[in-house]
C-alpha atoms as a PDB file:
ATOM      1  CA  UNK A   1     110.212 138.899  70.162  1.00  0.00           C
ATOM      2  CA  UNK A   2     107.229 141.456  70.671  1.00  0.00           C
ATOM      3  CA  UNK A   3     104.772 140.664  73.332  1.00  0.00           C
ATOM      4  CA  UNK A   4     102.478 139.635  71.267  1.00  0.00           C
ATOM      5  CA  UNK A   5     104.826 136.742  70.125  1.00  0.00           C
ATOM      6  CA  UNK A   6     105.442 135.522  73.205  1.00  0.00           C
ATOM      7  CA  UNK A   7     101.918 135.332  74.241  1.00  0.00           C
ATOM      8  CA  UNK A   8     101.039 133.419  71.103  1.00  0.00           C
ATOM      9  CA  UNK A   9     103.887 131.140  71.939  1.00  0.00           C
ATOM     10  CA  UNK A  10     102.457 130.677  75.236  1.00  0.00           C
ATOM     11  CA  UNK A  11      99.195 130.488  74.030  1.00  0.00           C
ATOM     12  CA  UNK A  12     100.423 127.446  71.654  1.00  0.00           C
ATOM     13  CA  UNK A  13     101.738 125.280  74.252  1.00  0.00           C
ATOM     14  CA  UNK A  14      99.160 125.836  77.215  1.00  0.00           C
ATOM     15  CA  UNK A  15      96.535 124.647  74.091  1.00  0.00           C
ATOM     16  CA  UNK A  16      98.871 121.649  73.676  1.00  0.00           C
ATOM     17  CA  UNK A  17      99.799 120.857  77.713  1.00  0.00           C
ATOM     18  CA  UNK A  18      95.367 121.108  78.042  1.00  0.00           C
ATOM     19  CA  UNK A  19      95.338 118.485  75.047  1.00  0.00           C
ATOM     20  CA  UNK A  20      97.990 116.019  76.890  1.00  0.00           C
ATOM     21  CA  UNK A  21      95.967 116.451  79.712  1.00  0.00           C
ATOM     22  CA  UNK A  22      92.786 115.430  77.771  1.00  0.00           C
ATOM     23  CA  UNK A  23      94.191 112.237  76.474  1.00  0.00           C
ATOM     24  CA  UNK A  24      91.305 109.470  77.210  1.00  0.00           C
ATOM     25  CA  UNK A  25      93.759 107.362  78.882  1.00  0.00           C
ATOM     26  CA  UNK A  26      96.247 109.761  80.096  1.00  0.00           C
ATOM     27  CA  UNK A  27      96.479 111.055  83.849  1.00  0.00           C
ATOM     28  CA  UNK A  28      93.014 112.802  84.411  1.00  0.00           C
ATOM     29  CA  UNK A  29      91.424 108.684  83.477  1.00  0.00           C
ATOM     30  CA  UNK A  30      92.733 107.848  86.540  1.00  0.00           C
ATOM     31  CA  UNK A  31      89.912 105.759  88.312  1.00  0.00           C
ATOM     32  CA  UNK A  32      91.755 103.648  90.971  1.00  0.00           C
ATOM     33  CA  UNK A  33      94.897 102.849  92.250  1.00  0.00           C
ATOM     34  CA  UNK A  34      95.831  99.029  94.125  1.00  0.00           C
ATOM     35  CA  UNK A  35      99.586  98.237  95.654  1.00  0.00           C
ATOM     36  CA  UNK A  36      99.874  94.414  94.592  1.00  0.00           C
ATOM     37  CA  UNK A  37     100.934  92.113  97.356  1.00  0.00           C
ATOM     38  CA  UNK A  38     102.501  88.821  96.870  1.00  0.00           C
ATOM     39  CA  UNK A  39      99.320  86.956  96.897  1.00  0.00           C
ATOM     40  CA  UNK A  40      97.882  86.816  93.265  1.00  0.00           C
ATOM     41  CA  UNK A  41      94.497  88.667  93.503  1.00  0.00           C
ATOM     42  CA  UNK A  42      91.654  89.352  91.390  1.00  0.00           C
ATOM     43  CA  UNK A  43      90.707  93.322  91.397  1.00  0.00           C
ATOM     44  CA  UNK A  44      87.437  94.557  90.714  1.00  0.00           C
ATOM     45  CA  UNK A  45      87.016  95.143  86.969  1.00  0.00           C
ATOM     46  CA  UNK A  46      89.992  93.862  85.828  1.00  0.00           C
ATOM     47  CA  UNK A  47      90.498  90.366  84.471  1.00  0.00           C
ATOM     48  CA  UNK A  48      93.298  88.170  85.696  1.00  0.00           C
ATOM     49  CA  UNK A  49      95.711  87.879  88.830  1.00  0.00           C
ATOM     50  CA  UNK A  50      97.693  90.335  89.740  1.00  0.00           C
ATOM     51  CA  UNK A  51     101.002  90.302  92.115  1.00  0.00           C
ATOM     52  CA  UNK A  52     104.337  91.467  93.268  1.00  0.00           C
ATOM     53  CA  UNK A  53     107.609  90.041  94.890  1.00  0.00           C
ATOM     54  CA  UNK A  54     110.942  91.735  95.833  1.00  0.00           C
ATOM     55  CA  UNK A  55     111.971  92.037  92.273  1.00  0.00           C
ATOM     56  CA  UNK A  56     109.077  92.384  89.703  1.00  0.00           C
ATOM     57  CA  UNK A  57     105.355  92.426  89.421  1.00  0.00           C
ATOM     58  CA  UNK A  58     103.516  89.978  87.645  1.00  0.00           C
ATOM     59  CA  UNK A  59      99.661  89.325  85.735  1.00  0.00           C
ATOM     60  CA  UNK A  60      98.432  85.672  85.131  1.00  0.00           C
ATOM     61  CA  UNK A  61      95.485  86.862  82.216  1.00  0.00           C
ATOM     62  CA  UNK A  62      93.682  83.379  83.638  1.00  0.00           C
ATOM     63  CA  UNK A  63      91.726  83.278  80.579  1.00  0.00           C
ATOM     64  CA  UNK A  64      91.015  87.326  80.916  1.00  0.00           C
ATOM     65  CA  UNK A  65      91.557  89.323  77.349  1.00  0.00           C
ATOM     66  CA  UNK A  66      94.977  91.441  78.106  1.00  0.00           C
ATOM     67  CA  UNK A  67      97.464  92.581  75.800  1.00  0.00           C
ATOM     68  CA  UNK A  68     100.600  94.441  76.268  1.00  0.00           C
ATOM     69  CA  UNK A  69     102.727  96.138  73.639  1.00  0.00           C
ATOM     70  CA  UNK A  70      99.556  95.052  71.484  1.00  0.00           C
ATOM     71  CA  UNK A  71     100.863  91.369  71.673  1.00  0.00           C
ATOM     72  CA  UNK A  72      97.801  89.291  73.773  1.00  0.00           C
ATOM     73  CA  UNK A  73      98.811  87.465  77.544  1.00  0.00           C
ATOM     74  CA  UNK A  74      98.077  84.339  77.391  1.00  0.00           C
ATOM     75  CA  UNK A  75     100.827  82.836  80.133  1.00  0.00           C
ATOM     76  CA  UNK A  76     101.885  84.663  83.066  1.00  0.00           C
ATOM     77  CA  UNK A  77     104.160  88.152  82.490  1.00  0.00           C
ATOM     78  CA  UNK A  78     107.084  89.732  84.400  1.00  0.00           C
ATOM     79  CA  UNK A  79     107.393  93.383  84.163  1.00  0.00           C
ATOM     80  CA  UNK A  80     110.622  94.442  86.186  1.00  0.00           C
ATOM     81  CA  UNK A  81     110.925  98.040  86.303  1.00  0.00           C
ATOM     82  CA  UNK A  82     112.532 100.839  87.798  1.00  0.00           C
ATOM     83  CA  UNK A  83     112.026 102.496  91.236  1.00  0.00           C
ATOM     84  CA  UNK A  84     110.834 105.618  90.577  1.00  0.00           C
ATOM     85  CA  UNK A  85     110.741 105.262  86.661  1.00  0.00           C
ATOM     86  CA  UNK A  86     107.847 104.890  83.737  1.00  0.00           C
ATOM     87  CA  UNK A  87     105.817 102.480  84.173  1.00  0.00           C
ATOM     88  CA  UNK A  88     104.284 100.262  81.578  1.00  0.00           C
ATOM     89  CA  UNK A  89     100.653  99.631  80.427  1.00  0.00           C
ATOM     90  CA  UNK A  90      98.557  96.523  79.932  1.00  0.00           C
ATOM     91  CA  UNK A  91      95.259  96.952  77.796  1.00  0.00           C
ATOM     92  CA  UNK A  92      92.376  95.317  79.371  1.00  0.00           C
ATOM     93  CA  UNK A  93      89.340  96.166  76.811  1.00  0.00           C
ATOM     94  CA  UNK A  94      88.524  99.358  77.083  1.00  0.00           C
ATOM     95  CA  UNK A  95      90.921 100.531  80.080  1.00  0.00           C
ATOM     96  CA  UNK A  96      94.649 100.888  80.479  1.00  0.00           C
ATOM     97  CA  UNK A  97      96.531  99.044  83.527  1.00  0.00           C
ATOM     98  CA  UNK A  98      99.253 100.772  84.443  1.00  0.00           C
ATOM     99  CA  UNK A  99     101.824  98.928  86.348  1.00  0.00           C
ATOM    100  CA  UNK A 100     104.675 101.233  87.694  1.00  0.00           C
ATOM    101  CA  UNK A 101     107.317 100.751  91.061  1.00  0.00           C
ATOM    102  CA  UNK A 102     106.935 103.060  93.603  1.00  0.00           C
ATOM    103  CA  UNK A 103     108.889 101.509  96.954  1.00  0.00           C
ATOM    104  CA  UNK A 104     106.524  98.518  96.070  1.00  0.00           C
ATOM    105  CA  UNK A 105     104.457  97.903  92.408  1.00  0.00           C
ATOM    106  CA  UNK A 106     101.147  99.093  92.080  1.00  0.00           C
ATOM    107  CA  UNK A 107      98.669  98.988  89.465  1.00  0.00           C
ATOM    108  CA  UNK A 108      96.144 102.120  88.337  1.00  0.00           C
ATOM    109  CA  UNK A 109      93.635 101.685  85.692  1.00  0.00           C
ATOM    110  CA  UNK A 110      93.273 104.689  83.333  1.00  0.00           C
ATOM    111  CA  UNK A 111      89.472 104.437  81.918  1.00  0.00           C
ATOM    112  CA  UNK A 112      88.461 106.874  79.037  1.00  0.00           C
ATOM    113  CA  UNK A 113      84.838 107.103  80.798  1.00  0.00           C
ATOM    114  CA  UNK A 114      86.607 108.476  83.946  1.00  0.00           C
ATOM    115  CA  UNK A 115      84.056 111.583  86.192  1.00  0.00           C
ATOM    116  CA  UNK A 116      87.507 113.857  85.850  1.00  0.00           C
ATOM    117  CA  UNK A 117      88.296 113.410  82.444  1.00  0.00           C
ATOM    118  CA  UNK A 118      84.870 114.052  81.507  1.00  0.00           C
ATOM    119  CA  UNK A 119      84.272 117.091  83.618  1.00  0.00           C
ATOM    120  CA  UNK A 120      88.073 118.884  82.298  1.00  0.00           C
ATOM    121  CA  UNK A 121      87.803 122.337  81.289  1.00  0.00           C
ATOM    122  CA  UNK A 122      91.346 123.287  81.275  1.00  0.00           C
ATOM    123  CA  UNK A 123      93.706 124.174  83.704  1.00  0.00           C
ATOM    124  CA  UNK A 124      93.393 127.935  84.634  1.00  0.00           C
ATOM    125  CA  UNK A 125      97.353 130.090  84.618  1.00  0.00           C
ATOM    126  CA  UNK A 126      98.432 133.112  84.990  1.00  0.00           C
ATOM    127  CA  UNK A 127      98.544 135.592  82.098  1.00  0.00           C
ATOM    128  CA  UNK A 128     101.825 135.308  80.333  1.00  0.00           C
ATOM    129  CA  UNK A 129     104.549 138.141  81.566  1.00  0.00           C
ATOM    130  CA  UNK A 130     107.734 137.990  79.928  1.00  0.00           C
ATOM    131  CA  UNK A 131     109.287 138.903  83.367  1.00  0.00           C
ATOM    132  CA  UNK A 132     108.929 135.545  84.642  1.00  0.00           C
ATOM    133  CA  UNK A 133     111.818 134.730  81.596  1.00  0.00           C
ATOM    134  CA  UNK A 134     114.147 134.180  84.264  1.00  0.00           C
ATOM    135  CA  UNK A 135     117.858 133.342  82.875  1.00  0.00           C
ATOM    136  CA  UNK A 136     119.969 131.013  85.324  1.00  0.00           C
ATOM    137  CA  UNK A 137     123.336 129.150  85.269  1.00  0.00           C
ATOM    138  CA  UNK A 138     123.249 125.866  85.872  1.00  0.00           C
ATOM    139  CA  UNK A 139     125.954 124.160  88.089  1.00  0.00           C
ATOM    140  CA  UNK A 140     127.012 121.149  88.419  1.00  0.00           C
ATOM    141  CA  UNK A 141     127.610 118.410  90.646  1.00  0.00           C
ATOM    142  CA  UNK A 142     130.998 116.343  90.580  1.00  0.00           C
ATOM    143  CA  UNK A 143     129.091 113.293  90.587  1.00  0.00           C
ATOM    144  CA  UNK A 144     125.451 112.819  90.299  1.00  0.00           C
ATOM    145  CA  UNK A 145     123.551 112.945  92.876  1.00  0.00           C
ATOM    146  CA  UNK A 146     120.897 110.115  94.050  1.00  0.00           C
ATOM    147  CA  UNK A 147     118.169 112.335  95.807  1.00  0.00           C
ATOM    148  CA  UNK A 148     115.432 111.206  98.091  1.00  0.00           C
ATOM    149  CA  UNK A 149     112.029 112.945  98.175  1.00  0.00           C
ATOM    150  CA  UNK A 150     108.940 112.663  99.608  1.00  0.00           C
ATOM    151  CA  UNK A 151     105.432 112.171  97.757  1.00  0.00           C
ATOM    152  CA  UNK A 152     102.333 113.159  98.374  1.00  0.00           C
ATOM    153  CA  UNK A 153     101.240 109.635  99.699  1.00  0.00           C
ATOM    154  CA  UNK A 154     102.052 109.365 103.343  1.00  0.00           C
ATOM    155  CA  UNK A 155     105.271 107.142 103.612  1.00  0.00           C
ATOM    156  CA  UNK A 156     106.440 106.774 100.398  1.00  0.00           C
ATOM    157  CA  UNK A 157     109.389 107.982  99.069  1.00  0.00           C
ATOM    158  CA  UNK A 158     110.696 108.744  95.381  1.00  0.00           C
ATOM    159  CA  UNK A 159     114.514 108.400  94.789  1.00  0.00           C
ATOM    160  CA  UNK A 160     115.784 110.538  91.718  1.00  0.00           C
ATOM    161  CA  UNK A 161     119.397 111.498  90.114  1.00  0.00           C
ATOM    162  CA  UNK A 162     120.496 115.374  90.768  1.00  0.00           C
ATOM    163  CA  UNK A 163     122.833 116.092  88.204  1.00  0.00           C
ATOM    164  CA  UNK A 164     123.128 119.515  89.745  1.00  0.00           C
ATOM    165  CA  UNK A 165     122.252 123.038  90.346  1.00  0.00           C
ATOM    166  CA  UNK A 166     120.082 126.062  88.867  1.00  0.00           C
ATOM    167  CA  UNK A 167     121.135 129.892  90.102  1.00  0.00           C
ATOM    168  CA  UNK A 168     119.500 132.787  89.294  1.00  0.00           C
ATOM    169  CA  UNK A 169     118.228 136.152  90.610  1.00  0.00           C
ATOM    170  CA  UNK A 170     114.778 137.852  91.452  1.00  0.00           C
ATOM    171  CA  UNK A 171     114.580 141.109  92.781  1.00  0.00           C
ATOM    172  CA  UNK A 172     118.456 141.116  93.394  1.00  0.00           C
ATOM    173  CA  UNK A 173     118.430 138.000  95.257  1.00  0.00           C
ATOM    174  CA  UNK A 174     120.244 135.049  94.183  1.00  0.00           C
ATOM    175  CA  UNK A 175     118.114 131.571  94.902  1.00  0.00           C
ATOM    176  CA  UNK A 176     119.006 127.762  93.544  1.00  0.00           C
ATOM    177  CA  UNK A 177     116.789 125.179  93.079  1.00  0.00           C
ATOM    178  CA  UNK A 178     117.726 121.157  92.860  1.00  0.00           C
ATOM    179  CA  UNK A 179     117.786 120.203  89.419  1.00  0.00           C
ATOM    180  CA  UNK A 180     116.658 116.454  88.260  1.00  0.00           C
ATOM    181  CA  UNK A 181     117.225 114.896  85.212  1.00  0.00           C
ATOM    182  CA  UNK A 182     114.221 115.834  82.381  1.00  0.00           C
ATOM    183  CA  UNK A 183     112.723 113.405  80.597  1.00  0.00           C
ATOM    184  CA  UNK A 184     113.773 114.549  77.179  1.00  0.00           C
ATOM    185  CA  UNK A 185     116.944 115.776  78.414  1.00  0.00           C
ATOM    186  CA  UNK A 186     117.434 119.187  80.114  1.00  0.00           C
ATOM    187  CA  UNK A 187     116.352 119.196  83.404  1.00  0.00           C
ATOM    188  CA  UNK A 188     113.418 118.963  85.453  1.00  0.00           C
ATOM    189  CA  UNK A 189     112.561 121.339  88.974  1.00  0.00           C
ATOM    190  CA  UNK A 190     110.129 120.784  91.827  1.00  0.00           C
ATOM    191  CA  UNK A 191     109.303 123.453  93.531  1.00  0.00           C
ATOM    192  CA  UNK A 192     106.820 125.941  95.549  1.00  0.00           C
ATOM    193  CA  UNK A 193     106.597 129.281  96.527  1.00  0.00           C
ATOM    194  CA  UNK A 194     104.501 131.925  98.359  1.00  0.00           C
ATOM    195  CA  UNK A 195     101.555 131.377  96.165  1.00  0.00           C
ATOM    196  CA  UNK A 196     101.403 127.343  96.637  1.00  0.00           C
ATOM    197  CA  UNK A 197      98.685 126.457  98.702  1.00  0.00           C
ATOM    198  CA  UNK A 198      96.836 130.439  97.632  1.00  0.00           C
ATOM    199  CA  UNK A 199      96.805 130.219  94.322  1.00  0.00           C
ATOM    200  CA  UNK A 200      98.347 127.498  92.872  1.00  0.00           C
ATOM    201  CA  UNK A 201      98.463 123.998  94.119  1.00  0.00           C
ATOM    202  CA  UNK A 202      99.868 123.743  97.760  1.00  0.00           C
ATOM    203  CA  UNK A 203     102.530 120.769  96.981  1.00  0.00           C
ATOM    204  CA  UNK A 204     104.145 120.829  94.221  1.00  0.00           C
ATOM    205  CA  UNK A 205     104.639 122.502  90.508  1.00  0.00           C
ATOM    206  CA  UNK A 206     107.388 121.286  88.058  1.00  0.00           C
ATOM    207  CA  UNK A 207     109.120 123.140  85.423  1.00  0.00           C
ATOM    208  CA  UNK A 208     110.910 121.819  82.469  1.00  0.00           C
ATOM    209  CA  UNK A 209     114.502 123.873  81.675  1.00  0.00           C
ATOM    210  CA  UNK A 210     116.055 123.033  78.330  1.00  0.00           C
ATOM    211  CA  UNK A 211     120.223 122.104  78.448  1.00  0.00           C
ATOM    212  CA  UNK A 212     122.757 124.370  79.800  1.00  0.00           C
ATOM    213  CA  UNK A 213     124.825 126.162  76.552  1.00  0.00           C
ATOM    214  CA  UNK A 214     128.353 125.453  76.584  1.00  0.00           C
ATOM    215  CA  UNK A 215     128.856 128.466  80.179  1.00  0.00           C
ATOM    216  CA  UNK A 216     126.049 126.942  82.007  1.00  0.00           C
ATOM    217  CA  UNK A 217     123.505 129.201  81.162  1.00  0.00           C
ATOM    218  CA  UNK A 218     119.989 128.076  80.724  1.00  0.00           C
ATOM    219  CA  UNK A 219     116.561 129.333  80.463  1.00  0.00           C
ATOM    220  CA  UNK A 220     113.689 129.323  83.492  1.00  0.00           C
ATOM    221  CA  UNK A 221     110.404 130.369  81.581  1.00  0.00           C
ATOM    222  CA  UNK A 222     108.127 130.298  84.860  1.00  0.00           C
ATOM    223  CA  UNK A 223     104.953 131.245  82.714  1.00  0.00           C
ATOM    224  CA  UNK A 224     104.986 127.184  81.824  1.00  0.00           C
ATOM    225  CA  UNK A 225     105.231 126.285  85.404  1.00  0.00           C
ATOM    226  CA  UNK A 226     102.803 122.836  85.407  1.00  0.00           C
ATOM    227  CA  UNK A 227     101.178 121.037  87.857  1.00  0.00           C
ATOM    228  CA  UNK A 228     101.728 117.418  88.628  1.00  0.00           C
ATOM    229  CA  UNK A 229      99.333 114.716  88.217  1.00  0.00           C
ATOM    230  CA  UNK A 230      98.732 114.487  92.051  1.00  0.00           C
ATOM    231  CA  UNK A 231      96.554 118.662  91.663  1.00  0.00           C
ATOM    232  CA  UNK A 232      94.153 116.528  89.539  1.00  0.00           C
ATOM    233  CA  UNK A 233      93.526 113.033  90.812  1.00  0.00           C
ATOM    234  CA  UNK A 234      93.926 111.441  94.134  1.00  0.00           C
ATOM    235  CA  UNK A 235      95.353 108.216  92.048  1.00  0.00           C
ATOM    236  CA  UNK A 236      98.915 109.710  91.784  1.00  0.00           C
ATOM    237  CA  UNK A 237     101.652 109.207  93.807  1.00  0.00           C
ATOM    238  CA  UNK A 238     103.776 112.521  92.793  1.00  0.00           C
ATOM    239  CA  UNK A 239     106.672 113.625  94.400  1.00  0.00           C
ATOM    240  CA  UNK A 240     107.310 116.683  96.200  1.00  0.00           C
ATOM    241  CA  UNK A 241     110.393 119.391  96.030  1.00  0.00           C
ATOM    242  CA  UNK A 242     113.404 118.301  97.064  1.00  0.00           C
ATOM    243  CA  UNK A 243     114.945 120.530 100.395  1.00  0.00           C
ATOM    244  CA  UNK A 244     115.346 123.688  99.561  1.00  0.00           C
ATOM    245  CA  UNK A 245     113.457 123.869  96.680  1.00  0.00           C
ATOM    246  CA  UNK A 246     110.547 126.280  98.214  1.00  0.00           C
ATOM    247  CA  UNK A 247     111.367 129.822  96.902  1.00  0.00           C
ATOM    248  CA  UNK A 248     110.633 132.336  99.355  1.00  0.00           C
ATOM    249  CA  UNK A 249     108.990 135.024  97.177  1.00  0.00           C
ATOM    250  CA  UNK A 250     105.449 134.639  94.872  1.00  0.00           C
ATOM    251  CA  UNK A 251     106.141 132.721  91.447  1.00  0.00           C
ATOM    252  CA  UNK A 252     102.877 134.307  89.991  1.00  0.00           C
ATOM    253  CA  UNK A 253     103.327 132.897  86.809  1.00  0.00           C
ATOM    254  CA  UNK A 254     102.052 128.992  85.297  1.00  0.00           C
ATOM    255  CA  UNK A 255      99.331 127.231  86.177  1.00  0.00           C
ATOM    256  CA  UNK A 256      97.545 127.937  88.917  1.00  0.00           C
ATOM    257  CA  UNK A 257      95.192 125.231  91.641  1.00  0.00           C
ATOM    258  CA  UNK A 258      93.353 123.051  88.720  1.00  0.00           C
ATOM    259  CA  UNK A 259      88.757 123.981  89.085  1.00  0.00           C
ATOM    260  CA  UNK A 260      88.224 120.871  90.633  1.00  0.00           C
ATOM    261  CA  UNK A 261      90.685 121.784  93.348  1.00  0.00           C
ATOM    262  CA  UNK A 262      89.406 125.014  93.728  1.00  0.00           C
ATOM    263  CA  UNK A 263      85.727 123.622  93.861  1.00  0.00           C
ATOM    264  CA  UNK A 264      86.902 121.096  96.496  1.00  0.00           C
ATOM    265  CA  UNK A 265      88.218 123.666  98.661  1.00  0.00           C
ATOM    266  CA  UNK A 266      84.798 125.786  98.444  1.00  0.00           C
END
């Protein structure tokens, strides 16, 4: 592939990751965030009551106009989900209530009129560089691994599966990184490096890494290094690297700290 391939390849997908981004009820329409407690409450905005117990969380519409899965509430809904997992959405007019587990449930409206979402310019990145095409092997573990992270809200905690191990070598040195489970299979790595909290944002960037071929070998294209939710909105509750996942050395390739960040910091 010549380099000016690659860099139209890159080109390609940074245009599509800034569209995702842009979606009017995606991450950056992120205007609040509310942990439900197990008395059914009224939040500002939103119609209905809204609560949790040990096992599920729960909306009573109370005459409110909500929908979910475009089928309309009129009787009180369970939504049992996973810890950790995707959560699920309830329609509420104009607005998106997400309702997702993390330790306890919590819901987060997503409003298309959001300050963020209206200010986005893109995400600024590093200039594509083919050295940062890293090949790796990935190892496995005998059994999966349950693996407990932190987040970037104080006292929480994220629990994912480790299926295993990446390895592979910059500048002669061999470093590994905890692999998770991707969500379109491959695998998925937190991590941060010498640039985090310089150039690019200080707690976290993930990578996507395609499946191993039939040795173990697999791909680590660094140049589409991403930041989580959490660089963009203070209404996320992402999870940082796993131990051991901070490489040593600068990764100065991806995206790097998102403008508002950068205008927060200044």
């Amino acid at each position: 592939m010549s380099t000016d391939e690659f860099a139209g390849q890159w080109q390609a997908w940074k245009a599509e990751r800034e569209r995702t981004l842009a979606d009017p009820v995606g991450w950056l329409a992120l205007v609040s965030l509310d942990w439900l407690t197990e008395q059914p409450t009224a939040y500002q905005g939103l119609p209905g009551l809204w609560w949790q117990d040990d096992d599920a969380a729960y909306v009573d519409p109370a005459g409110g106009d909500l929908s979910h899965d475009g089928r309309a509430l009129t009787e009180v809904t369970r939504f049992d989900l996973v810890l950790s997992g995707p959560g699920t959405r309830v329609r509420a007019g104009d607005v998106e209530v997400e309702v997702a587990r993390r330790g306890g449930y919590l819901i987060r409206v997503h409003d298309p009129a959001a300050e963020v979402l209206a200010g986005f310019r893109g995400v600024p990145a590093y200039e594509p560089d083919e050295r940062w095409v890293v090949r790796g092997v990935f190892e496995p573990f005998d059994e999966p691994r349950p693996t407990t992270v932190g987040a970037v809200v104080a006292g929480l905690t994220h629990v994912y599966t480790a299926p295993g191990v990446i390895r592979f070598t910059v500048g002669g040195v061999e470093h590994t990184l905890t692999a998770f489970n991707g969500k379109k299979g491959g695998f998925s790595v937190l991590f941060t490096d010498a640039t985090s909290g310089v150039t690019t944002y200080a707690a976290n960037r993930s990578l996507e890494v395609g499946d191993a071929d039939a040795d173990g070998a697999v791909v680590l294209d660094f140049n589409r290094a991403v930041n989580l939710p959490c660089a963009f909105t203070a209404y996320a509750t992402c999870p940082l690297p796993p131990e051991g996942n901070r490489l040593p050395f600068p990764v100065e390739a991806g995206e790097k700290t998102p403008y508002e960040q950068e205008a927060l910091a200044h």
